[in-house]
N, C-alpha and C. Protein backbone atom coordinates (compact mmCIF):
# COMPACT_ATOMS: atom_id res chain seq x y z
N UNK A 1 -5.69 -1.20 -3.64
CA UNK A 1 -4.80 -2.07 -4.37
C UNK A 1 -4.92 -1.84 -5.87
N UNK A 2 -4.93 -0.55 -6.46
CA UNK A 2 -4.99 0.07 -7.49
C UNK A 2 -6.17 -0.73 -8.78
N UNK A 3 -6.91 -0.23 -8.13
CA UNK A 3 -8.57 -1.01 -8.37
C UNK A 3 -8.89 -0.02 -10.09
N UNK A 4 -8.17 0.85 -9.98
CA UNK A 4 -8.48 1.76 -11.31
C UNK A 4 -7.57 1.01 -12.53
N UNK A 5 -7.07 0.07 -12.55
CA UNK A 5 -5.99 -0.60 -13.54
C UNK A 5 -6.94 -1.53 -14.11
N UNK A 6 -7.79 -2.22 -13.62
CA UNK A 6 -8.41 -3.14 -14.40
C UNK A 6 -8.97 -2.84 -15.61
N UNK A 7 -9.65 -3.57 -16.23
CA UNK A 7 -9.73 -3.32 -17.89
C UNK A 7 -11.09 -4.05 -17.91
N UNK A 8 -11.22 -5.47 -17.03
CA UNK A 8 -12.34 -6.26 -17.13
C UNK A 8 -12.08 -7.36 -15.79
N UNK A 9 -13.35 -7.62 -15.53
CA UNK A 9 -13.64 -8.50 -14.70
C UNK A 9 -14.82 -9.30 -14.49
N UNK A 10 -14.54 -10.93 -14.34
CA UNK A 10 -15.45 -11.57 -14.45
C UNK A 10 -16.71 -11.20 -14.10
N UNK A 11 -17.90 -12.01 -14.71
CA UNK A 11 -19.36 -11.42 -14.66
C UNK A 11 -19.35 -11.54 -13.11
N UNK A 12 -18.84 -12.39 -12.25
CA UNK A 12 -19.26 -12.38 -10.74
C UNK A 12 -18.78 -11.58 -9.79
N UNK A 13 -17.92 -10.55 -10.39
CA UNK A 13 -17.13 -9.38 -9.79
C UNK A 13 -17.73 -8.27 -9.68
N UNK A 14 -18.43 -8.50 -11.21
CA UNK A 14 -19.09 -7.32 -11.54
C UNK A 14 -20.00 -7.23 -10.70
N UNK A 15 -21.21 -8.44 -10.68
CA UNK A 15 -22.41 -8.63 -10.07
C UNK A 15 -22.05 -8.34 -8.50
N UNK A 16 -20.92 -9.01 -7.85
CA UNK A 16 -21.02 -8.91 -6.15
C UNK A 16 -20.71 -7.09 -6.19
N UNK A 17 -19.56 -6.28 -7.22
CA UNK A 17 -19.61 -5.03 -7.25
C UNK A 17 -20.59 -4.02 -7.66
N UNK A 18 -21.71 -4.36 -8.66
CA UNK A 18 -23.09 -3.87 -8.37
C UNK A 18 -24.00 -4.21 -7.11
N UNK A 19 -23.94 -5.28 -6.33
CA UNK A 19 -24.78 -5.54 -4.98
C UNK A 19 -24.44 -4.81 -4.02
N UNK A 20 -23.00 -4.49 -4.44
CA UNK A 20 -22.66 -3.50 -3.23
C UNK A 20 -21.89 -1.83 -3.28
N UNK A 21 -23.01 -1.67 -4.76
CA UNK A 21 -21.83 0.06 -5.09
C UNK A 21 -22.97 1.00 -3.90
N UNK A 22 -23.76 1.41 -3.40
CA UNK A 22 -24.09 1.85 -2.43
C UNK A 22 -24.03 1.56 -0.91
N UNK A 23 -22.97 0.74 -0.69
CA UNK A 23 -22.15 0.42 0.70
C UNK A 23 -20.49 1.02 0.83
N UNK A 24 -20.25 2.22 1.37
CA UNK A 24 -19.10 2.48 1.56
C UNK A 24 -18.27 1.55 2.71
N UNK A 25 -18.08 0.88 2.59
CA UNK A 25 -17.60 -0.68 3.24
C UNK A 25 -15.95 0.13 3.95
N UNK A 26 -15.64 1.10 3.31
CA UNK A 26 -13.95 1.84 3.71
C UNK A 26 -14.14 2.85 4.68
N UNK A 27 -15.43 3.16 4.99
CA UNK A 27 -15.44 4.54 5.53
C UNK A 27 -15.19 4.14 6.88
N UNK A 28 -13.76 4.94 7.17
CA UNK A 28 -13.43 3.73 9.08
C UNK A 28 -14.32 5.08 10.02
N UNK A 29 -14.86 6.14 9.62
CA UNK A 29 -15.48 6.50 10.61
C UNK A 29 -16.87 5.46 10.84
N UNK A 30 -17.37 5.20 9.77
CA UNK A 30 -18.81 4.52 9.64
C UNK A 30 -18.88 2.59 9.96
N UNK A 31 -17.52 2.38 9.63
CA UNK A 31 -16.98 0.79 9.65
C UNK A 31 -15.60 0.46 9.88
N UNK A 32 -15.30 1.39 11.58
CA UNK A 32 -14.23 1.55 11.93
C UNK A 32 -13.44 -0.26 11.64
N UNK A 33 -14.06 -1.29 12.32
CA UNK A 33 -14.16 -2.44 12.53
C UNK A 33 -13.55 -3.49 10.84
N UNK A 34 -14.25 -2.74 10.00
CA UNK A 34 -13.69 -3.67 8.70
C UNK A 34 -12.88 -2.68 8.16
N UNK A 35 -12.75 -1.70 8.60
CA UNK A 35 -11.55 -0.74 8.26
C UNK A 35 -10.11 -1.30 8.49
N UNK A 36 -10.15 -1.69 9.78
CA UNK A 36 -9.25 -2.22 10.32
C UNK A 36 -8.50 -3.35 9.49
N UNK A 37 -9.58 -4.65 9.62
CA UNK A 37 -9.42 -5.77 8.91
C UNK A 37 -9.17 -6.30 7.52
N UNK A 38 -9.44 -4.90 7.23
CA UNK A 38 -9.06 -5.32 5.36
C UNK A 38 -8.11 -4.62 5.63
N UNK A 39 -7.66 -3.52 6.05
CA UNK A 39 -5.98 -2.70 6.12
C UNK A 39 -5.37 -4.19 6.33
N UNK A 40 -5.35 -4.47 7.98
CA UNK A 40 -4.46 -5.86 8.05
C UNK A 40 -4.37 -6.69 7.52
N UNK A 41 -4.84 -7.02 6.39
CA UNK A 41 -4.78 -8.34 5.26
C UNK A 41 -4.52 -8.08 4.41
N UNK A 42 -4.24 -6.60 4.27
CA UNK A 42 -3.78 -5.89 2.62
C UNK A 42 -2.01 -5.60 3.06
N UNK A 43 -2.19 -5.22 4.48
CA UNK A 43 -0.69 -4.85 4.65
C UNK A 43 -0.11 -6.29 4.80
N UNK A 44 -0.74 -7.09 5.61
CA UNK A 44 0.16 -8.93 5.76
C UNK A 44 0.35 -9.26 4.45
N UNK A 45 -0.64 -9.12 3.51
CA UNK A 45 -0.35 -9.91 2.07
C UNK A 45 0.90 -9.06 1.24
N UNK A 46 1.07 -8.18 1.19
CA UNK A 46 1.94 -7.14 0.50
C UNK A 46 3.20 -7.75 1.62
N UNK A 47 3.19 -7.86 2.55
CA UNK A 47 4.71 -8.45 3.73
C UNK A 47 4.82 -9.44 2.63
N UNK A 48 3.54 -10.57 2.42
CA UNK A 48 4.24 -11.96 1.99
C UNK A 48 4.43 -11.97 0.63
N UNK A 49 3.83 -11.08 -0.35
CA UNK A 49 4.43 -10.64 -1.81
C UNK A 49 5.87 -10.24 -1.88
N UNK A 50 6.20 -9.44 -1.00
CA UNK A 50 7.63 -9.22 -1.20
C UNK A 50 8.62 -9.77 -0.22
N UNK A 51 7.95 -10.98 0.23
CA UNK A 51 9.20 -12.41 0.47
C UNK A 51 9.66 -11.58 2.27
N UNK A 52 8.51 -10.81 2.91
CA UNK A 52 8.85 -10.47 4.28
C UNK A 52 9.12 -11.46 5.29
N UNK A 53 9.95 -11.36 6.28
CA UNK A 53 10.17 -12.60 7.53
C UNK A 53 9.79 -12.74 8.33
N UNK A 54 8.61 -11.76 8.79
CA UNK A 54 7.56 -11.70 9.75
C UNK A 54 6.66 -12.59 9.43
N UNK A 55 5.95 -12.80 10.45
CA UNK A 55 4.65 -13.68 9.96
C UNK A 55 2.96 -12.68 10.49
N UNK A 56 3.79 -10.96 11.23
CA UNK A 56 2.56 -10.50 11.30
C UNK A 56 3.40 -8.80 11.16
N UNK A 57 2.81 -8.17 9.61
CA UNK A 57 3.60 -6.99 8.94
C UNK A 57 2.83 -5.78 9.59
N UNK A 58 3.65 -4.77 9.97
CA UNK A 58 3.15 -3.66 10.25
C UNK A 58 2.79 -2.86 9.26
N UNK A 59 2.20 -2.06 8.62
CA UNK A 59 2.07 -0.96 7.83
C UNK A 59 0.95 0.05 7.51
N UNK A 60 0.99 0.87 6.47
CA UNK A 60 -0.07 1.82 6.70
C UNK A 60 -0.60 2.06 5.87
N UNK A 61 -1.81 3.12 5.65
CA UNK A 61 -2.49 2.79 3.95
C UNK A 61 -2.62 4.13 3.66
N UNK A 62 -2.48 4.59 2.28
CA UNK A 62 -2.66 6.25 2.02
C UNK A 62 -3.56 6.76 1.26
N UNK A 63 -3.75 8.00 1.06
CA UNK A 63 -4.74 8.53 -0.03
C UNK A 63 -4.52 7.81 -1.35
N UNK A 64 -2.58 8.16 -1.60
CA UNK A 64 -2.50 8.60 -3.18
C UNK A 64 -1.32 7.88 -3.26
N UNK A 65 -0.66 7.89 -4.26
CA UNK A 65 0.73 7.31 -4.41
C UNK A 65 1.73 7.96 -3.91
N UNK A 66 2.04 9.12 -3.84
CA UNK A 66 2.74 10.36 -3.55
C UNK A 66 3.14 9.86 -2.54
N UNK A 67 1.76 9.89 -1.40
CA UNK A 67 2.25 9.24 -0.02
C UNK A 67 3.03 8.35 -0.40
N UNK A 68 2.76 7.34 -0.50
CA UNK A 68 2.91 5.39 -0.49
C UNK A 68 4.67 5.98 -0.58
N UNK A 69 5.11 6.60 -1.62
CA UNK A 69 6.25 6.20 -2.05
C UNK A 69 7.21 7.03 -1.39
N UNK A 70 6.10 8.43 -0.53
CA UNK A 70 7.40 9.25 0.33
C UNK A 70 7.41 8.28 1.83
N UNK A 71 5.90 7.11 2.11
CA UNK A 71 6.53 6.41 3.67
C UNK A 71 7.60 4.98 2.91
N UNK A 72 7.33 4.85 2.10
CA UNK A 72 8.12 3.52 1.52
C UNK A 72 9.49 4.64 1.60
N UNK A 73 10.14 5.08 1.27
CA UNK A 73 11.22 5.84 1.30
C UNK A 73 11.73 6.32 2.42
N UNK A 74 10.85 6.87 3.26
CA UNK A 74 11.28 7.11 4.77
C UNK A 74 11.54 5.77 5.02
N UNK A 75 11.19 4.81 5.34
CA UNK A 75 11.15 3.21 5.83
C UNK A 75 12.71 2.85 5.59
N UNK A 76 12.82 3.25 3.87
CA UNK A 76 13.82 2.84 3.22
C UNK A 76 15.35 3.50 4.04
N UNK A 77 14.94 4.54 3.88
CA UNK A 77 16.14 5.59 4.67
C UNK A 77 16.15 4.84 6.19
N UNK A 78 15.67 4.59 7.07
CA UNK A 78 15.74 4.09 9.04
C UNK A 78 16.17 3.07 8.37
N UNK A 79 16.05 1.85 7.35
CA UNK A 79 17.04 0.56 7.36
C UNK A 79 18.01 0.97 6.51
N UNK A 80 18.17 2.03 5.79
CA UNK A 80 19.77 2.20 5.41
C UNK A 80 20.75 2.45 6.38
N UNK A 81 19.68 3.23 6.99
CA UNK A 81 20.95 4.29 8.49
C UNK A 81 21.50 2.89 9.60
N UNK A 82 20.39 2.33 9.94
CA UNK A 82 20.48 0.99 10.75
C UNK A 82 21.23 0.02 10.09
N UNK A 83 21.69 0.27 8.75
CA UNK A 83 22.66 -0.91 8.25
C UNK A 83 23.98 -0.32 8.29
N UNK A 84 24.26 1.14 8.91
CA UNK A 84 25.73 1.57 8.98
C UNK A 84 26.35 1.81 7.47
N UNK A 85 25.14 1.81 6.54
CA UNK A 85 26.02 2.41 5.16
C UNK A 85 26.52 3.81 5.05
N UNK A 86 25.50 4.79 6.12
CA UNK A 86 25.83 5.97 5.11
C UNK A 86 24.35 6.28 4.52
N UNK A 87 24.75 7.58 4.99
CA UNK A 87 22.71 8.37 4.37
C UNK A 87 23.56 8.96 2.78
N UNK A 88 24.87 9.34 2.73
CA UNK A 88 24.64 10.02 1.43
C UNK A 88 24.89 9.71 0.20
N UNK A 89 25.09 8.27 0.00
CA UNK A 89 24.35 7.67 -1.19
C UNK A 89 23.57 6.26 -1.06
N UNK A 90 22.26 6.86 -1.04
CA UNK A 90 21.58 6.04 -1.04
C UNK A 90 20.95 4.93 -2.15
N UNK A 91 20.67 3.82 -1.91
CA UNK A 91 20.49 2.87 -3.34
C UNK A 91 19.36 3.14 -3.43
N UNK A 92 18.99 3.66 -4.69
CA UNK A 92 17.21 3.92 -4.66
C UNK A 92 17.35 4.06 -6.11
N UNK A 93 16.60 3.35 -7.10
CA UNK A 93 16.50 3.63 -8.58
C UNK A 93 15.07 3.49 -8.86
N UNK A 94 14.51 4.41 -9.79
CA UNK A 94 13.65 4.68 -10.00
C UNK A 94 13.54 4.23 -11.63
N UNK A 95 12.05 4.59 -11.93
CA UNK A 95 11.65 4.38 -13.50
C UNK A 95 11.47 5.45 -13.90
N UNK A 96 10.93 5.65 -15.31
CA UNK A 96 10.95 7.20 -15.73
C UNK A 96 9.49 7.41 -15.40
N UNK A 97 8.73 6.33 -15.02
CA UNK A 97 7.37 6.91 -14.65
C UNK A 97 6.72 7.03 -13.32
N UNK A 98 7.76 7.27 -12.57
CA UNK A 98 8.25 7.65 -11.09
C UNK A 98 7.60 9.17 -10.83
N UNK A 99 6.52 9.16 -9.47
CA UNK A 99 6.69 10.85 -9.02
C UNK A 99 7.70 11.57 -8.67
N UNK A 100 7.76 12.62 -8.98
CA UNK A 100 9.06 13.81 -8.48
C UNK A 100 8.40 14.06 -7.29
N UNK A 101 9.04 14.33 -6.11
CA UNK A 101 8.54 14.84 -4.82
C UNK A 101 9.15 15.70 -4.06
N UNK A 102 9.36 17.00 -3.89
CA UNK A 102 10.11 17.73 -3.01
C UNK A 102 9.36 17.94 -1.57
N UNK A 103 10.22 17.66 -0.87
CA UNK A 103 10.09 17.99 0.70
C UNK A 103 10.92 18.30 1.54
């Protein structure tokens, strides 16, 4: 959840994140189990940030951004096609600090 943006964080963030910088807590080969469980509470909360109508969100988690924004885009494309608009103009606007991606 783009953990590299912060700037500062309270002294008790810091402290529970020094108690635990030698626990790889993500590694789902090693902690298949909380692998799981923090994915599902990161993908449900991101459903209810952007006002989703489910009450239990499917989704998936990636290396890098690159990914994120070529499955957010595939996603995007199956509910354009399923809304009967038309694949060849699609509504998609970007910022100028947007990845370029060819595939």
């Amino acid at each position: 959840m783009a953990s590299f943006v912060n700037t500062w964080m309270e002294p008790e963030a810091d402290k529970l994140v020094m108690e635990n910088i030698s626990k790889n807590i993500i590694d789902i080969f090693e902690y298949p189990q909380t692998a799981r469980v923090i994915h599902n509470i990161m993908v449900n909360m991101l459903g209810r940030l952007f006002n989703g109508h489910h009450t239990d969100f499917v989704g998936t988690s990636t290396a890098g951004s690159s990914e994120a924004i070529m499955l957010g885009l595939l996603a995007h494309k199956w509910n354009w096609k399923k809304s009967g608009r038309g694949t060849d103009k699609p509504n998609i606007i970007f910022g100028n600090d947007a990845h370029v991606l060819l595939g």
